[in-house]
N, C-alpha and C. Protein backbone atom coordinates (compact mmCIF):
# COMPACT_ATOMS: atom_id res chain seq x y z
N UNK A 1 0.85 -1.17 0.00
CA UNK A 1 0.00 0.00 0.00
C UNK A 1 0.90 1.23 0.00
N UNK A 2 0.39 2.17 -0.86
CA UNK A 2 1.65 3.35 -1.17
C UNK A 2 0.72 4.56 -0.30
N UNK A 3 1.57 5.15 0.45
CA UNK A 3 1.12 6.63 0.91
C UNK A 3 1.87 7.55 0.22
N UNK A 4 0.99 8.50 -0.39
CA UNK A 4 1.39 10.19 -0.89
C UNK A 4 1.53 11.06 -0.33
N UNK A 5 1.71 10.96 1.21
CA UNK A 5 1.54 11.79 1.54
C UNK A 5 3.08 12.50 1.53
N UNK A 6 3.44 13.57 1.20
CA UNK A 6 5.07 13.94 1.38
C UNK A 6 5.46 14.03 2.48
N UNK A 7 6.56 13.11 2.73
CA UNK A 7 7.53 13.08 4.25
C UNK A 7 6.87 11.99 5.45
N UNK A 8 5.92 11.51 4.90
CA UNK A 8 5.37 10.85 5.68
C UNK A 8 5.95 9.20 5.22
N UNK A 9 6.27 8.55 5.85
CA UNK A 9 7.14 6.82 6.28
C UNK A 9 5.97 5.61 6.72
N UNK A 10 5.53 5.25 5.74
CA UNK A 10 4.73 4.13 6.37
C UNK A 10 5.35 3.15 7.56
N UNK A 11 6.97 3.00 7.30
CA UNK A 11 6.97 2.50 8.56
C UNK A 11 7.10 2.51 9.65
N UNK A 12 6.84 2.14 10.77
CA UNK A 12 6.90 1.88 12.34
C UNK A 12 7.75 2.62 12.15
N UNK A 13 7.24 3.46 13.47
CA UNK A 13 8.76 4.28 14.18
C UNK A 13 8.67 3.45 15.58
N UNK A 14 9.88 3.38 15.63
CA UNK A 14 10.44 2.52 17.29
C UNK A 14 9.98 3.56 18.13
N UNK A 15 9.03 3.77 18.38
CA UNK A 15 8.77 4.54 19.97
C UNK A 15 8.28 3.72 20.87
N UNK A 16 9.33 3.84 21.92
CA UNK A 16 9.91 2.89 22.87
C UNK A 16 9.16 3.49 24.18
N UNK A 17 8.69 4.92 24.29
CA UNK A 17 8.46 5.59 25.66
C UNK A 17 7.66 6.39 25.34
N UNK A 18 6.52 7.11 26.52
CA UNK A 18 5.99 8.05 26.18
C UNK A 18 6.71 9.13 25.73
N UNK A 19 7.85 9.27 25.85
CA UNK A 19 8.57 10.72 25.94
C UNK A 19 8.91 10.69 24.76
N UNK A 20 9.69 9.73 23.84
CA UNK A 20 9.71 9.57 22.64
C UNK A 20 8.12 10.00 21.48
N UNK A 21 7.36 9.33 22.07
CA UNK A 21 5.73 9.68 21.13
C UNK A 21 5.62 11.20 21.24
N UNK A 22 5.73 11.97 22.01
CA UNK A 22 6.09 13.45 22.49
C UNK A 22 6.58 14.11 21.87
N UNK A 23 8.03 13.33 21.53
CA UNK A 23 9.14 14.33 21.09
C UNK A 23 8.75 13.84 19.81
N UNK A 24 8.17 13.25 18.92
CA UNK A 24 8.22 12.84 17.51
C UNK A 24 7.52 14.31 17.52
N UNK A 25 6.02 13.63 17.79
CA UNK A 25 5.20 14.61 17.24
C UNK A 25 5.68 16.06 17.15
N UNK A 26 6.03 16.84 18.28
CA UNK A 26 6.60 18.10 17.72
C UNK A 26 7.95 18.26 17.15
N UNK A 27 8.34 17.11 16.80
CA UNK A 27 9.56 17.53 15.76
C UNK A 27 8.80 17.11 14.61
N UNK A 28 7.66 16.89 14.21
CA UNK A 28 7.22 16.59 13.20
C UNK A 28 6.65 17.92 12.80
N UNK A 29 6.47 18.61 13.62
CA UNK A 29 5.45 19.89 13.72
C UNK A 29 6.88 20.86 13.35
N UNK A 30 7.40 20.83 13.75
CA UNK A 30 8.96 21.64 13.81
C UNK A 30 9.44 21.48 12.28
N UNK A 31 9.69 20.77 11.99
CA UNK A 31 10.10 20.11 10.51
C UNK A 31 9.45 20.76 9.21
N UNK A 32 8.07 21.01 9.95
CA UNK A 32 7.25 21.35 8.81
C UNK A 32 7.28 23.25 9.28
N UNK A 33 7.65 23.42 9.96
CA UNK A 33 8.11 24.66 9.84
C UNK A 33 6.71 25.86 10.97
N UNK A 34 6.30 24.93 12.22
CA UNK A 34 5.51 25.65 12.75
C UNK A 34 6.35 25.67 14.31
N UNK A 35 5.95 26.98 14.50
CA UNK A 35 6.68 27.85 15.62
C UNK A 35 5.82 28.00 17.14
N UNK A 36 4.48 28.02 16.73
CA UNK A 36 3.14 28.55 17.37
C UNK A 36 2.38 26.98 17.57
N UNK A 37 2.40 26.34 18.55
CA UNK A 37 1.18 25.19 18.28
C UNK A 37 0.69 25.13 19.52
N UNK A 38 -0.59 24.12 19.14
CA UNK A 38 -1.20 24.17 20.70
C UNK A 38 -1.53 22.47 21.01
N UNK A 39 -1.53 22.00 22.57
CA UNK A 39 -1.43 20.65 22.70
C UNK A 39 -3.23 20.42 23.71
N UNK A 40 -3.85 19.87 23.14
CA UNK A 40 -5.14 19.30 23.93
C UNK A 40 -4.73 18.07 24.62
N UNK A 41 -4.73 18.65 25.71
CA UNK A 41 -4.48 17.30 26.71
C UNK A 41 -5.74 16.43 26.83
N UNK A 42 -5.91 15.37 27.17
CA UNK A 42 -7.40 14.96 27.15
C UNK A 42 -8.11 14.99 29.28
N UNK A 43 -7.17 15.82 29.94
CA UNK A 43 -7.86 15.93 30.49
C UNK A 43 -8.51 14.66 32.27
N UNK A 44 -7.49 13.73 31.39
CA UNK A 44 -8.17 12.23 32.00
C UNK A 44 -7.09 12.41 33.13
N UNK A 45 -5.78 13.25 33.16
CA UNK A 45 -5.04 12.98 34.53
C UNK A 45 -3.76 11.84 34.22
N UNK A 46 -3.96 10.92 33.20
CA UNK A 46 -2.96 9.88 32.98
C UNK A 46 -1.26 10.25 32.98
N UNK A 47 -0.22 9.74 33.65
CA UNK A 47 0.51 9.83 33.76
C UNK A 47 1.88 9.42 32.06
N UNK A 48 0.52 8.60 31.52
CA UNK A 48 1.22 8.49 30.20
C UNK A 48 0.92 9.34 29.45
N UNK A 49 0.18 10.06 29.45
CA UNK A 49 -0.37 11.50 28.58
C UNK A 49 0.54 12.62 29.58
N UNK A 50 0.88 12.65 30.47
CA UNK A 50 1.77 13.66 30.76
C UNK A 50 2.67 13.98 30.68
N UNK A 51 3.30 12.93 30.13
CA UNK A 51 5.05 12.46 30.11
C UNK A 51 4.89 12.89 28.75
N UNK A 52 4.39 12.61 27.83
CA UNK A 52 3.83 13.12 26.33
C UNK A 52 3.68 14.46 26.00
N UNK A 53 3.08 14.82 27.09
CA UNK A 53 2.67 16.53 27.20
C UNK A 53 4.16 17.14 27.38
N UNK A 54 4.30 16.88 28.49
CA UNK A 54 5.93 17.49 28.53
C UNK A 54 6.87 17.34 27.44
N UNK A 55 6.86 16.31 26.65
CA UNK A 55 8.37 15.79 26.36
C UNK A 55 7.43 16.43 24.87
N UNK A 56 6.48 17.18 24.61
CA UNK A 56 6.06 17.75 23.52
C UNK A 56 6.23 19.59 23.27
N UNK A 57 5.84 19.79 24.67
CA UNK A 57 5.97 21.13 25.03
C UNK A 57 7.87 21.26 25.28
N UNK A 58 8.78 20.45 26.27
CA UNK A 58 10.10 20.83 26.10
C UNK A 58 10.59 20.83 24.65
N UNK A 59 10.27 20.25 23.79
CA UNK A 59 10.80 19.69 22.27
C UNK A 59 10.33 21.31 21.80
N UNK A 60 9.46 21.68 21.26
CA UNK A 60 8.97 22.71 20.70
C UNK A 60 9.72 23.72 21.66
N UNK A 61 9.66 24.22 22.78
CA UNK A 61 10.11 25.29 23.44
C UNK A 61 11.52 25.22 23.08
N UNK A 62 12.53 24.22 23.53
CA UNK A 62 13.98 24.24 23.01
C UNK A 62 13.92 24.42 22.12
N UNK A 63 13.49 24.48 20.73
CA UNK A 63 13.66 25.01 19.57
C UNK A 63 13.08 26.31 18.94
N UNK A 64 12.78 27.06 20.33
CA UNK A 64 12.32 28.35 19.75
C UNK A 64 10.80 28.68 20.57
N UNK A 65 10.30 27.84 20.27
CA UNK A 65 8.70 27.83 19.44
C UNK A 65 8.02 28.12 20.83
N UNK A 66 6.89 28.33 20.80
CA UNK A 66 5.83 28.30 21.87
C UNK A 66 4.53 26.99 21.79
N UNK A 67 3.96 27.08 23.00
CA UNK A 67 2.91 25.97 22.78
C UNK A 67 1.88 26.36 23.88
N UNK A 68 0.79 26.51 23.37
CA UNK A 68 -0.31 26.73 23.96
C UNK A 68 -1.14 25.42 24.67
N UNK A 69 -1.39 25.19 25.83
CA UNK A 69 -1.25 24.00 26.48
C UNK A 69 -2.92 24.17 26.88
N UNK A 70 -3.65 23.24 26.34
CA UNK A 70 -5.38 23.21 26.41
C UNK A 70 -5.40 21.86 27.10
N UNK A 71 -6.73 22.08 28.16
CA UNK A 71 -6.89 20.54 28.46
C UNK A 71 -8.23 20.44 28.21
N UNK A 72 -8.99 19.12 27.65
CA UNK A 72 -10.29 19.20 27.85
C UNK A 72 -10.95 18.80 29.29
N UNK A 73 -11.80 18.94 29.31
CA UNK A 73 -12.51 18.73 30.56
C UNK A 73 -13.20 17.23 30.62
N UNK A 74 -13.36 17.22 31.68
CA UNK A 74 -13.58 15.56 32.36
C UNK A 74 -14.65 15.15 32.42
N UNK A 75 -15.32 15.98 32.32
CA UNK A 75 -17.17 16.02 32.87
C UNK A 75 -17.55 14.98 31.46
N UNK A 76 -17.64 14.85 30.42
CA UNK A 76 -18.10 13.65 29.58
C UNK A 76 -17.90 12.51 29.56
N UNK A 77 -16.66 11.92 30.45
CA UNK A 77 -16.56 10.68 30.90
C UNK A 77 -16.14 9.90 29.43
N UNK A 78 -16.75 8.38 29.96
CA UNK A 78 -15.45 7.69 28.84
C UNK A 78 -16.12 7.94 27.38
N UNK A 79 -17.40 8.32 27.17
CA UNK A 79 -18.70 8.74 26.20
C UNK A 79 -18.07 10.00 25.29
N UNK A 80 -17.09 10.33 24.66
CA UNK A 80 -16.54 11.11 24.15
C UNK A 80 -17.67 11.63 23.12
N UNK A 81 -18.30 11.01 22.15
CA UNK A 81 -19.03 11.05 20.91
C UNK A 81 -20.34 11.78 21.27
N UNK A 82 -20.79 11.64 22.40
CA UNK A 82 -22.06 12.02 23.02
C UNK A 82 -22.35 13.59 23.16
N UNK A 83 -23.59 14.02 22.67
CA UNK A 83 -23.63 15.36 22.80
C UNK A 83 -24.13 15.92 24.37
């Protein structure tokens, strides 16, 4: 199966740690040349989403950039889809 998308690697990236999934994503964001981004936390408290959060927000900040840090709120429970 071929992807078009430019710069994008169908294969596996070895991410070994949350901190790694973190640091991809905003060097992926970095790469493509954005300075300004913002991170939606989901809010749930998880310690593996935080380690993510950080190691997304240090990645972008050491390289300049800023990051606007949103969390959603908790009140919808595990029912995400639900109005």
């Amino acid at each position: 199966m071929s992807n078009d998308n430019e710069g994008f690697s169908a294969e596996p990236l070895p991410l070994e740690s949350d901190h790694a999934i973190g640091e991809v994503a905003a060097k992926y964001l970095l790469q493509r040349g954005h300075k300004h981004v913002a991170y939606l936390s989901s809010g749930w408290g998880s310690w593996s989403f935080e380690i993510r959060s950080l190691a997304f927000c240090m990645t972008i900040q050491d390289a300049g950039g800023k990051v606007d840090l949103l969390e959603a709120g908790e009140s919808r429970g595990a029912d995400l889809w639900s109005s």
